[in-house]
N, C-alpha and C. Protein backbone atom coordinates (compact mmCIF):
# COMPACT_ATOMS: atom_id res chain seq x y z
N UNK A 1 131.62 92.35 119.43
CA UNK A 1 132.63 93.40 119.21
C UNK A 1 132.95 93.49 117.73
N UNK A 2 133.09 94.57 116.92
CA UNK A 2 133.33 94.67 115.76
C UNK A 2 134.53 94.59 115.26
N UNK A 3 134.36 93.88 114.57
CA UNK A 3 135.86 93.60 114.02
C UNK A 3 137.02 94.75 113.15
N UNK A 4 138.58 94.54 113.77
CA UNK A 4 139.09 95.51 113.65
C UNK A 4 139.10 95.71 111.81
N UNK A 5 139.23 96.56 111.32
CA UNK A 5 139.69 96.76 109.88
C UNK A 5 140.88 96.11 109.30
N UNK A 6 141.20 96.18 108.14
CA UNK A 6 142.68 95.27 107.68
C UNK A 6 143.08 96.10 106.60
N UNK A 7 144.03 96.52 106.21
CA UNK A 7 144.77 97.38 105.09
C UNK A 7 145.15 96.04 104.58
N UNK A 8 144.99 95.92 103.16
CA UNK A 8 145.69 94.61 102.73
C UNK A 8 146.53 95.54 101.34
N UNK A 9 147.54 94.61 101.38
CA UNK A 9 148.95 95.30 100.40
C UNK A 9 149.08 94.25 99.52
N UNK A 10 148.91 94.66 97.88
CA UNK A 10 149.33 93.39 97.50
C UNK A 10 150.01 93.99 95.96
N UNK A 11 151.44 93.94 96.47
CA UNK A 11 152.61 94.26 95.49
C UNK A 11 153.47 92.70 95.38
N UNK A 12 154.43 92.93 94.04
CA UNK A 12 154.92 91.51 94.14
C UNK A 12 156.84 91.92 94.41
N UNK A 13 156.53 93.59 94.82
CA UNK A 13 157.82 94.05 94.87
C UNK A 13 158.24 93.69 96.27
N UNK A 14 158.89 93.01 97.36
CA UNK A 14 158.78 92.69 98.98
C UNK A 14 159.18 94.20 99.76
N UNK A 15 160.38 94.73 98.95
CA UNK A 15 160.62 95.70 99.95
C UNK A 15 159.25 97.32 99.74
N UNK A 16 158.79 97.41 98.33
CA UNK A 16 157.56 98.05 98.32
C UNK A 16 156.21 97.34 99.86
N UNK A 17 156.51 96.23 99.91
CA UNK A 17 155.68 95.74 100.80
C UNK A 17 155.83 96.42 102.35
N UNK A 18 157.20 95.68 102.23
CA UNK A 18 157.83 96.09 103.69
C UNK A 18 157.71 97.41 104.23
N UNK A 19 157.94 98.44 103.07
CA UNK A 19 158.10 100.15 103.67
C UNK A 19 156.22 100.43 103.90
N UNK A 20 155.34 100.29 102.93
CA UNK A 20 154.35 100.09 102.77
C UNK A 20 153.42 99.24 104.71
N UNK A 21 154.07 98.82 105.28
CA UNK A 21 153.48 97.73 106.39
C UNK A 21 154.20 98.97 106.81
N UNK A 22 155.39 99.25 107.05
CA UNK A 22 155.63 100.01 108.21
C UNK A 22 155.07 101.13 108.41
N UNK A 23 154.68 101.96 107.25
CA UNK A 23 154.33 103.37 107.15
C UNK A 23 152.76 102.93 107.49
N UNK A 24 152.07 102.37 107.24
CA UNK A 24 150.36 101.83 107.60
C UNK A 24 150.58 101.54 108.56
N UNK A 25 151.24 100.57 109.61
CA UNK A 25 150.97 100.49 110.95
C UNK A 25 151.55 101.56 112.10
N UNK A 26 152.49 102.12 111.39
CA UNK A 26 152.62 103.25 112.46
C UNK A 26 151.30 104.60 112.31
N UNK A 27 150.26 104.34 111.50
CA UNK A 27 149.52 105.12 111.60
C UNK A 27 148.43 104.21 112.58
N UNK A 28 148.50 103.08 112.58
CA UNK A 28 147.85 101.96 113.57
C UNK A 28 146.74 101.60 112.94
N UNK A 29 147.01 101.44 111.83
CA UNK A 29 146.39 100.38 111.27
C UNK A 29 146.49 98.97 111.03
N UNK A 30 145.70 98.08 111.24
CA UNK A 30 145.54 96.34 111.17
C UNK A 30 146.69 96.40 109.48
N UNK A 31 147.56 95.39 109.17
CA UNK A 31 147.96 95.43 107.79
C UNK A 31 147.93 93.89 107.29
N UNK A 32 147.85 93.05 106.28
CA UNK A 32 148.43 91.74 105.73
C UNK A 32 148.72 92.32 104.43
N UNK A 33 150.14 91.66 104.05
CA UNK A 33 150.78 91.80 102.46
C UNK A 33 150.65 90.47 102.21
N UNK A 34 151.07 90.78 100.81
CA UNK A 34 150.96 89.50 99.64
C UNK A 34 151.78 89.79 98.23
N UNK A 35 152.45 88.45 98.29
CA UNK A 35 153.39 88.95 97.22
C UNK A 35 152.37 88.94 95.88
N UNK A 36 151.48 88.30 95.55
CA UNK A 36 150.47 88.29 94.70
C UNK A 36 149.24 88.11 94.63
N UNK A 37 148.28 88.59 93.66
CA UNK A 37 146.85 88.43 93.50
C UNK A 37 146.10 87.25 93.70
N UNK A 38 146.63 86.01 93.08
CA UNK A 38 146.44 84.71 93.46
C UNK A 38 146.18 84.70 94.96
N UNK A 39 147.25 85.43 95.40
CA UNK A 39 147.88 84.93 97.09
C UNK A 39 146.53 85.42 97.71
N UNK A 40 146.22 86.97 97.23
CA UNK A 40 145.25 87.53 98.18
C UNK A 40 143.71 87.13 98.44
N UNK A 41 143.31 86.73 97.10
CA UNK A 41 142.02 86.26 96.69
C UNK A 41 141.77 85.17 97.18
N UNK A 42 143.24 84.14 96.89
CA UNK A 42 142.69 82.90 97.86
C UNK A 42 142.61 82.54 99.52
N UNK A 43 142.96 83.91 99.95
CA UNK A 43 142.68 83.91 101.59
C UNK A 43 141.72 84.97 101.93
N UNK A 44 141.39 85.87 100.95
CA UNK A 44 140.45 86.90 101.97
C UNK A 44 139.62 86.58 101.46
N UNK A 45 138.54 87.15 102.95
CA UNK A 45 137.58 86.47 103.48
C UNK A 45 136.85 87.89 103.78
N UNK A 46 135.60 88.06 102.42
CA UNK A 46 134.92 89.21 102.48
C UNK A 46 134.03 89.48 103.91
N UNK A 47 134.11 88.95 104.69
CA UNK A 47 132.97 89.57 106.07
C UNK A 47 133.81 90.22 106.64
N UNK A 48 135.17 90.02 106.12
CA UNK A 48 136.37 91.24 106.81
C UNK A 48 136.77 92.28 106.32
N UNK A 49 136.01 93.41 107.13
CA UNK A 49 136.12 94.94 106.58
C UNK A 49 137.55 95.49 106.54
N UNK A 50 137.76 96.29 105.20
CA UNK A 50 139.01 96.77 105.30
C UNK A 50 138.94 97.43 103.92
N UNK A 51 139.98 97.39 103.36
CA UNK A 51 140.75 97.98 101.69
C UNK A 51 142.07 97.42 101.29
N UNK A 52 141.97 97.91 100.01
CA UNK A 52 143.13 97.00 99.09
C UNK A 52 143.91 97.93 98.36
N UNK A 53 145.27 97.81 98.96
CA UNK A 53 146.07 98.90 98.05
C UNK A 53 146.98 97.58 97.43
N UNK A 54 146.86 97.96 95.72
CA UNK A 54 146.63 97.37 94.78
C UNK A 54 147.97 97.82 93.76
N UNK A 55 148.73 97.01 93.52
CA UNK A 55 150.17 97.22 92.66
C UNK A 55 149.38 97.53 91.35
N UNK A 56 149.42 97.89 90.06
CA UNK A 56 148.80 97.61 88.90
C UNK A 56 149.93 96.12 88.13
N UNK A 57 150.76 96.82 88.25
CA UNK A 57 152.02 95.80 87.00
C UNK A 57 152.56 94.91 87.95
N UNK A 58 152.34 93.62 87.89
CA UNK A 58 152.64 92.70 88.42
C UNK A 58 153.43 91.23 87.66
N UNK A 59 153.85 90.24 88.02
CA UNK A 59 153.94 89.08 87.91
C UNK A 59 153.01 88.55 87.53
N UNK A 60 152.47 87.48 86.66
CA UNK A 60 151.26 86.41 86.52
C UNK A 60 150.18 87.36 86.78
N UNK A 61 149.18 87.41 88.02
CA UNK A 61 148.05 88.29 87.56
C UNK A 61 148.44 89.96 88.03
N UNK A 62 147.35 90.38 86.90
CA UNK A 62 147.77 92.09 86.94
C UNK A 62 146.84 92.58 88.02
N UNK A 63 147.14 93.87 88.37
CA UNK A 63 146.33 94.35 89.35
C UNK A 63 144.87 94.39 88.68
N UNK A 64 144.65 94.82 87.63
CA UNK A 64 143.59 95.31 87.03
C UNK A 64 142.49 93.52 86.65
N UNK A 65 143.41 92.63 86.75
CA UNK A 65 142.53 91.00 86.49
C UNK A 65 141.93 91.06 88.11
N UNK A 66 143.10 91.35 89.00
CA UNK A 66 142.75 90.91 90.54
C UNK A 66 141.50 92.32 91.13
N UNK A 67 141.26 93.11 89.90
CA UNK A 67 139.74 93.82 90.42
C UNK A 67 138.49 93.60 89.89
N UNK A 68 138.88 92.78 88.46
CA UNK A 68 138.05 92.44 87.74
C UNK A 68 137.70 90.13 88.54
N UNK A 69 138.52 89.78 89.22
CA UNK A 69 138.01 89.08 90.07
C UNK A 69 137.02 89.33 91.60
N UNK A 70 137.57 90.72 91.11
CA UNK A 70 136.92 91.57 92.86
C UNK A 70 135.13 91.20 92.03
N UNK A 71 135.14 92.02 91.09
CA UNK A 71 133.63 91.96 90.86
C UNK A 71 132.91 91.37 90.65
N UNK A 72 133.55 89.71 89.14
CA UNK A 72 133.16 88.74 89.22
C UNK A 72 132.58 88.15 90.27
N UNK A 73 133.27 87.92 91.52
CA UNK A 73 133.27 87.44 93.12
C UNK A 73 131.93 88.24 93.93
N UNK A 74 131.37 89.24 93.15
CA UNK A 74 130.87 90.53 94.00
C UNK A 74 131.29 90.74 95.48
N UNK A 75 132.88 90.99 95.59
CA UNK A 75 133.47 91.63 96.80
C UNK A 75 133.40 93.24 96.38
N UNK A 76 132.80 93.62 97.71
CA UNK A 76 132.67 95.39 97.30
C UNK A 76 134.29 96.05 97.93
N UNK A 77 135.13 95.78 98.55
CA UNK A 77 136.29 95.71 99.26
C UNK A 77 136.98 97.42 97.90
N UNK A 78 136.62 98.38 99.05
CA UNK A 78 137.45 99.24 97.84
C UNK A 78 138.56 99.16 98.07
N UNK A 79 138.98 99.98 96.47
CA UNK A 79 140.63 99.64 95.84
C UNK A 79 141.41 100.72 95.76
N UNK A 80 142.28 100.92 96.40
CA UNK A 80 143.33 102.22 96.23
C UNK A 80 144.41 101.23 94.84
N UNK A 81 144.33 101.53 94.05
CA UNK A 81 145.37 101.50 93.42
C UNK A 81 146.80 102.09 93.08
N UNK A 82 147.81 101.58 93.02
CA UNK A 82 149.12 101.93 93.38
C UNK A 82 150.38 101.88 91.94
N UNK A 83 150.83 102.46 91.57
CA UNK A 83 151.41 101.93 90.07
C UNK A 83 152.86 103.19 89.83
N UNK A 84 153.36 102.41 89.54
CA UNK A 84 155.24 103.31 89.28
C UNK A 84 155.12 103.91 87.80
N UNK A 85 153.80 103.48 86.96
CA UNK A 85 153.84 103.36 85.83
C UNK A 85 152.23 104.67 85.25
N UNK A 86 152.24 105.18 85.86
CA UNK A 86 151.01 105.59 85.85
C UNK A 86 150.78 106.82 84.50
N UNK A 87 150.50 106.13 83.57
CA UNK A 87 149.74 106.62 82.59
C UNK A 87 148.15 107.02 82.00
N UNK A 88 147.71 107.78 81.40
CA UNK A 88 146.12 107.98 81.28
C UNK A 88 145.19 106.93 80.92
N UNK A 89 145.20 105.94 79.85
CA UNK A 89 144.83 104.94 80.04
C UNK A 89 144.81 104.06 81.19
N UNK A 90 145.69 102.93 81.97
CA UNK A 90 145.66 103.00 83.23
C UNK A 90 145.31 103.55 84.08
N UNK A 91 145.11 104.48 84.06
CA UNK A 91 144.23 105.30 85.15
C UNK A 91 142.71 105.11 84.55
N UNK A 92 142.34 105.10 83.50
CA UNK A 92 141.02 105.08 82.78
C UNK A 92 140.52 103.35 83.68
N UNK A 93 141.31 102.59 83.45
CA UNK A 93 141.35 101.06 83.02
C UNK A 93 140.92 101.07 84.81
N UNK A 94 141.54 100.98 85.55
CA UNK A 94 141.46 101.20 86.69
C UNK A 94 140.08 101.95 87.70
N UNK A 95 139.79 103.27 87.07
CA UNK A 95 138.48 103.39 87.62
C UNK A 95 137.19 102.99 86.57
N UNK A 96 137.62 102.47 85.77
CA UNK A 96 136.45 102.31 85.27
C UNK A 96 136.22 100.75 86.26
N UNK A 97 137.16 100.02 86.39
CA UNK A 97 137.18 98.71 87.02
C UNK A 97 136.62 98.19 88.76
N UNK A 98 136.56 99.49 89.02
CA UNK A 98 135.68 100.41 90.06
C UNK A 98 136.83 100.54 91.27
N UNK A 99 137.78 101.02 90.92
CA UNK A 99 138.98 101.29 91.63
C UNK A 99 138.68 102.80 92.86
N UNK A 100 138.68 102.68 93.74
CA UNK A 100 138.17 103.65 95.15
C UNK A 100 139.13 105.26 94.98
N UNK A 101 140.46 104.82 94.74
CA UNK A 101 141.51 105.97 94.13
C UNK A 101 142.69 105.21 93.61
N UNK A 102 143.48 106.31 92.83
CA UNK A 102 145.09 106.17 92.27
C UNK A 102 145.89 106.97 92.42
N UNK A 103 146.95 106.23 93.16
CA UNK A 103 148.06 106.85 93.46
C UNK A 103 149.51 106.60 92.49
N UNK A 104 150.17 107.43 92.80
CA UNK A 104 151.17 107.29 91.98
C UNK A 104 153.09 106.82 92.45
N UNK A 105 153.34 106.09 92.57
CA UNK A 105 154.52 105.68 93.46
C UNK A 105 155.81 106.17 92.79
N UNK A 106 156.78 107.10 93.69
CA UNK A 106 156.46 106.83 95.53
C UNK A 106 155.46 107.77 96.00
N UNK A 107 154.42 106.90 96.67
CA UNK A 107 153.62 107.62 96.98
C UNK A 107 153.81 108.53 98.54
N UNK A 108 152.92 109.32 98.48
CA UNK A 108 153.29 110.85 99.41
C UNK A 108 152.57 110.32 100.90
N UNK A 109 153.05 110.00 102.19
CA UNK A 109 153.13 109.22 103.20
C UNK A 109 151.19 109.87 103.54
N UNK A 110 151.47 111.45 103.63
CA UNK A 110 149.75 111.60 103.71
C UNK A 110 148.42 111.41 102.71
N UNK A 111 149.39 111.59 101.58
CA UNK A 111 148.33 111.34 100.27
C UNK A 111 148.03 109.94 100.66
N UNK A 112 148.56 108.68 100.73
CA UNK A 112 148.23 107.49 101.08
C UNK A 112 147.73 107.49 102.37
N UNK A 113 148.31 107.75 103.58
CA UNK A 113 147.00 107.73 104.41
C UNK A 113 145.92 107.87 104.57
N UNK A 114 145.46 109.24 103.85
CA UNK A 114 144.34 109.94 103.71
C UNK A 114 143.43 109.31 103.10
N UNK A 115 144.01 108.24 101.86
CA UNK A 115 143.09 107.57 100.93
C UNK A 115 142.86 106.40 101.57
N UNK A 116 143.42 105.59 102.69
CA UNK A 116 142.82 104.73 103.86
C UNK A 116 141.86 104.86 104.24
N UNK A 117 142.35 106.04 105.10
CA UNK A 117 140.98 106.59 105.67
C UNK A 117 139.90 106.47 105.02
N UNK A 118 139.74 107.19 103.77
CA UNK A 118 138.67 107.58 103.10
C UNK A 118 138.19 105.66 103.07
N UNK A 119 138.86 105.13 102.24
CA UNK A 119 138.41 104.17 101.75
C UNK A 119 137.85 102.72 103.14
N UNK A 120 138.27 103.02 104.06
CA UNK A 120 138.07 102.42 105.02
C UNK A 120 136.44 102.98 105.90
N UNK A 121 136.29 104.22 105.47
CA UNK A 121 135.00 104.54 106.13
C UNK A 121 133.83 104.31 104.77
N UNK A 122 134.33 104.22 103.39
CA UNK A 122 133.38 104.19 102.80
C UNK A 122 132.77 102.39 103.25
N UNK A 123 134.03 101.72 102.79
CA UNK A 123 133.40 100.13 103.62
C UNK A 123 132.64 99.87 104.29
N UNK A 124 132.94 100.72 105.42
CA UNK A 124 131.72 101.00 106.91
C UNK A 124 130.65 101.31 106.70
N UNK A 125 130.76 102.26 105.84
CA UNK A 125 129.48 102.94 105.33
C UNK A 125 128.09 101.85 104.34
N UNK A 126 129.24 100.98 103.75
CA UNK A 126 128.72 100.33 102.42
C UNK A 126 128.32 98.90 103.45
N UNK A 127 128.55 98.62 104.61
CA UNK A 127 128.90 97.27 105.02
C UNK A 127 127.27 97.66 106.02
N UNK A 128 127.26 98.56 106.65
CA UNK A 128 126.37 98.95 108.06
C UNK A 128 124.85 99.53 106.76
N UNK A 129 124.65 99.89 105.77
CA UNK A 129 123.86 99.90 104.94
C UNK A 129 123.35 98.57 104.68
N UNK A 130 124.27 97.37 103.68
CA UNK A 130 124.03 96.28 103.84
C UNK A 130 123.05 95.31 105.18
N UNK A 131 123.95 95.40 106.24
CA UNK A 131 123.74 94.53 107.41
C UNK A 131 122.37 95.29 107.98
N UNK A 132 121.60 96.49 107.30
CA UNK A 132 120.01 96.56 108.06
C UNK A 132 119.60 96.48 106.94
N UNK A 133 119.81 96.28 105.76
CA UNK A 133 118.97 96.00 104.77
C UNK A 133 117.53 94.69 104.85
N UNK A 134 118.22 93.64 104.99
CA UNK A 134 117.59 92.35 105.42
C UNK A 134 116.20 92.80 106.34
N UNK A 135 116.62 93.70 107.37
CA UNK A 135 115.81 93.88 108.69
C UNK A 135 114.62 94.85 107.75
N UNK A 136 115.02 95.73 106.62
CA UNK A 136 114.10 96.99 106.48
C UNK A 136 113.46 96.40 105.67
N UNK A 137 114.29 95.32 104.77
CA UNK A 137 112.55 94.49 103.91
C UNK A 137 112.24 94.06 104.89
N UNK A 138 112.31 93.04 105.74
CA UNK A 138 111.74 92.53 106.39
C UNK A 138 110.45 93.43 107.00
N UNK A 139 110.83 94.33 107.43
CA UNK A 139 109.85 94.91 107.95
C UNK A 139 108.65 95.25 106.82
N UNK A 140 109.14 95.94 106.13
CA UNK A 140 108.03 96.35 104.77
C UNK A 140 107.11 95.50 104.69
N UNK A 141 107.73 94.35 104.21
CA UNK A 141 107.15 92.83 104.21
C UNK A 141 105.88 92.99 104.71
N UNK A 142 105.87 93.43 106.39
CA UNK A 142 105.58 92.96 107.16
C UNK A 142 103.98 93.99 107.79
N UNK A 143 104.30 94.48 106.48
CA UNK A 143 102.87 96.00 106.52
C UNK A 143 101.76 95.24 105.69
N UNK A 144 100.52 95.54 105.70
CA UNK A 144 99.36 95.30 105.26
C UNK A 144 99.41 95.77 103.76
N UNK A 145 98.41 95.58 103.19
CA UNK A 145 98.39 96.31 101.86
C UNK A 145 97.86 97.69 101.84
N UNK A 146 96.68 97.49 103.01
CA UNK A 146 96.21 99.25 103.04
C UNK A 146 97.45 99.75 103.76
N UNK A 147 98.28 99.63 104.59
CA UNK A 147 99.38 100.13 105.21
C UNK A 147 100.34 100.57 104.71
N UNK A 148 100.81 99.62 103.08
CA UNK A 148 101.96 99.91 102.22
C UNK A 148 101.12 100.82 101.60
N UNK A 149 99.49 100.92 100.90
CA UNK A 149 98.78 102.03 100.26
C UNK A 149 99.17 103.63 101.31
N UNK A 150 99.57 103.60 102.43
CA UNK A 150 99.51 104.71 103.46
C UNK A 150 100.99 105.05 103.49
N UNK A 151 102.04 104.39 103.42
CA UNK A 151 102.78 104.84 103.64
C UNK A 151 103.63 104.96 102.22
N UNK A 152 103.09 104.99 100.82
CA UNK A 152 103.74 105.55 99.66
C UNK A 152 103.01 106.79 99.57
N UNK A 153 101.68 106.83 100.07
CA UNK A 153 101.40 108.49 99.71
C UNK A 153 101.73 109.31 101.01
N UNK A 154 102.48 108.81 102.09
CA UNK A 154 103.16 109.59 102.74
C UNK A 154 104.15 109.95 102.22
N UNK A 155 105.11 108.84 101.60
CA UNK A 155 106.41 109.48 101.00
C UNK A 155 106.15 109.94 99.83
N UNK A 156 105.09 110.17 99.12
CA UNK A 156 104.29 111.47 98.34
C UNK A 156 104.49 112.61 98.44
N UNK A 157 104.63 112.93 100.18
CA UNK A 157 103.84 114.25 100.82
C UNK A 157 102.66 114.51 101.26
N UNK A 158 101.76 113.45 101.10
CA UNK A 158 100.44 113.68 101.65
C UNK A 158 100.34 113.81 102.76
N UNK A 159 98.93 114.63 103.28
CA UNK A 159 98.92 114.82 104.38
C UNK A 159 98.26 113.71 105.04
N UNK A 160 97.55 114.00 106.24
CA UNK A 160 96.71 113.05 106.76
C UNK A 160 95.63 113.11 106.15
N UNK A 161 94.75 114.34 106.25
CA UNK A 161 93.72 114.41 105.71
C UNK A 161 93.44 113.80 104.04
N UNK A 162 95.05 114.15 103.61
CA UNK A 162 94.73 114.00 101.74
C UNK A 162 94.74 112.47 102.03
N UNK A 163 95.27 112.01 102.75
CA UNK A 163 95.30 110.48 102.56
C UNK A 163 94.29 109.60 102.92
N UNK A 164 93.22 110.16 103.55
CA UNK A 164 92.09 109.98 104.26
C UNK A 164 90.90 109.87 102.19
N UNK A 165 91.17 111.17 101.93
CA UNK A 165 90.62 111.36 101.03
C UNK A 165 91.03 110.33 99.93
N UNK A 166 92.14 110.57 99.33
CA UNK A 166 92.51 109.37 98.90
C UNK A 166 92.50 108.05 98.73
N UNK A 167 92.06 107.51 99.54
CA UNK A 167 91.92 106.19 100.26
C UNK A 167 89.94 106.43 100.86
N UNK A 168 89.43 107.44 100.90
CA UNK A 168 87.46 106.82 100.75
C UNK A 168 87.69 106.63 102.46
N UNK A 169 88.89 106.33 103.37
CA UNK A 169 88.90 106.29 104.69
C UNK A 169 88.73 107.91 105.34
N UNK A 170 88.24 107.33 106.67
CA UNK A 170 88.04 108.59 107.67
C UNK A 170 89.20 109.30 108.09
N UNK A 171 89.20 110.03 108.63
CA UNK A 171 90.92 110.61 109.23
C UNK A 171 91.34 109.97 110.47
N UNK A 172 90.38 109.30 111.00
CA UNK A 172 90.86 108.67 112.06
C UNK A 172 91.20 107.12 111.95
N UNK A 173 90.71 106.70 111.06
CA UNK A 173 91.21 105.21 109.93
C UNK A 173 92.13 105.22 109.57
N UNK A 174 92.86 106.86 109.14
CA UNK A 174 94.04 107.23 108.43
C UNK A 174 95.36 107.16 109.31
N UNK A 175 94.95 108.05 110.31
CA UNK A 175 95.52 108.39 111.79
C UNK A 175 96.28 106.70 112.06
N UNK A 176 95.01 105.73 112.36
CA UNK A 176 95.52 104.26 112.87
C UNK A 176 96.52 103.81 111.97
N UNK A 177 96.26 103.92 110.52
CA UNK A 177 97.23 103.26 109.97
C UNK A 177 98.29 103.59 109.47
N UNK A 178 98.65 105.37 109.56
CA UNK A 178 99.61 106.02 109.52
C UNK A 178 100.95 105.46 110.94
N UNK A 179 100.10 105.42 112.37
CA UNK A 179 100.81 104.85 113.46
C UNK A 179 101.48 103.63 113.31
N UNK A 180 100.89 102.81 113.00
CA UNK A 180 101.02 101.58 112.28
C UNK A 180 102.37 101.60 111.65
N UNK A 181 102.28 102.06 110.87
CA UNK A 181 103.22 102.06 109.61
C UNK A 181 104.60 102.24 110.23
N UNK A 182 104.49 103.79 111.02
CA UNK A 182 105.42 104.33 111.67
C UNK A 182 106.03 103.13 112.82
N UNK A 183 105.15 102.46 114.02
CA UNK A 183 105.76 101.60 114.54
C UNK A 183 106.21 100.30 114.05
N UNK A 184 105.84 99.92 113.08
CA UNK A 184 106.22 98.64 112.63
C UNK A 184 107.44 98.76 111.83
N UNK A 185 107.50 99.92 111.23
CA UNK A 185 109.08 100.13 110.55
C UNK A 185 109.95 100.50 111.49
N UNK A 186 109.19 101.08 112.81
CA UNK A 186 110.33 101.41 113.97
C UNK A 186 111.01 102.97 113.61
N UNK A 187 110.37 103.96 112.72
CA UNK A 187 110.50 105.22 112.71
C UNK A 187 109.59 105.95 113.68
N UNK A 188 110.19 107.38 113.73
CA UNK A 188 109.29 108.60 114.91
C UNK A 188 108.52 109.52 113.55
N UNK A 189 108.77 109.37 112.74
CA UNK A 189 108.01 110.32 111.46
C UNK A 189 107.91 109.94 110.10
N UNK A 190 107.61 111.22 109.37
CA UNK A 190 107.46 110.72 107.94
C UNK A 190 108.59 110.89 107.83
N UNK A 191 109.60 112.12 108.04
CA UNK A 191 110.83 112.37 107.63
C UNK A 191 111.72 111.25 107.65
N UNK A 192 112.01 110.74 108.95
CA UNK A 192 111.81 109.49 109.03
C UNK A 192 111.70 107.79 108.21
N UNK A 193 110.32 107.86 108.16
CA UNK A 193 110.28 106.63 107.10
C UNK A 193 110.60 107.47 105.48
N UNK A 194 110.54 108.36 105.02
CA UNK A 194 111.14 108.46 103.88
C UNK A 194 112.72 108.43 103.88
N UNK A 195 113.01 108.58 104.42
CA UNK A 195 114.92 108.13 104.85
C UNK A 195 114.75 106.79 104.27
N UNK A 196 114.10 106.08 105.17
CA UNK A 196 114.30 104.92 105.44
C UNK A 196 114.26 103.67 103.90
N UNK A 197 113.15 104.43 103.72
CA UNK A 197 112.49 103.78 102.35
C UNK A 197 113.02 104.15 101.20
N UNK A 198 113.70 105.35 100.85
CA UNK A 198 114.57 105.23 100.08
C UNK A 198 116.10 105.20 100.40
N UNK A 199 116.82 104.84 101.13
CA UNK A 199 117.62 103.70 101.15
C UNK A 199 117.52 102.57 101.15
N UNK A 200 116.68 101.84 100.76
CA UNK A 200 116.60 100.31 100.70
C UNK A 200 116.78 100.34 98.77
């Protein structure tokens, strides 16, 4: 079963926390706060999908150290950033730091939802990419050399025949190892394995 998502809050203001948990779970979302960056880093636990809405001006560490530990760490966990203080620099400082969005507090009950959302499906997106990666080298791996020769001048555009030519093979030599290619990567086409092959 897949595990539920987590909104994580990490202001060092409590009642910013508190209104913040209530307004996220009545949209029914999973939530954990934290009064600080320290706090958050030393309990989360990246195989748990979710997002980070992110104070900038803090106590001891700043929001902008606790994203620049995000990357050090290589946690991909995007960042809504959150700030009472929101000036153009800061805002610079922030996405350049690879911050997901910025909001500006008090923030607007749908403008912040909306940027959940968003940021919660890009995760999914970034996490379910990841988790067949392993499987699609694997497979590649797992092709011949005339086979990997067959299936880059498919994602060429070649045809059967050009690839026949290409390759000094017959069309029916071509044919076998075009099938090949296709079942062992576990695609129905070229359209297909070119998807496939360039997402990895």
């Amino acid at each position: 079963m897949a595990t539920q998502a987590t909104v994580y809050i990490v202001d060092d203001d409590e009642s910013v926390r508190r209104s913040l948990r209530w307004l996220i779970e009545s949209a029914h979302f999973a939530v954990e706060t934290f009064g600080s960056g320290e706090a958050f880093l030393d309990s989360y636990d990246p195989s748990q999908p979710g997002c980070l809405i992110l104070d900038i001006r803090m106590t001891g560490m700043s929001g902008l150290d606790v994203q620049r530990q995000l990357i050090d760490r290589k946690f991909t966990l995007p960042v809504i950033v959150m700030t009472g203080h929101a000036d153009v620099p800061v805002c610079t400082n922030a996405f350049k730091a690879g911050a997901f969005d910025f909001i500006e507090k008090p923030a607007d009950d749908k403008v912040l939802i909306g940027a959940i959302g968003k940021a919660l499906a890009a995760d999914a997106q970034h996490r379910r990419r990841n988790n067949v990666e392993p499987d699609q080298l694997a497979r590649l791996k797992g092709l011949s050399p005339r086979e990997s020769e067959v299936m880059e001048l498919i994602i060429k555009g070649r045809n059967q025949k050009q690839i026949a030519m290409d390759l000094n093979i017959s069309l029916q030599t071509a044919a076998k190892h075009r099938a090949k290619v296709l079942t062992k990567l576990g695609v129905a086409n070229d359209v297909e394995l070119t998807r496939l092959v360039m997402t990895i």
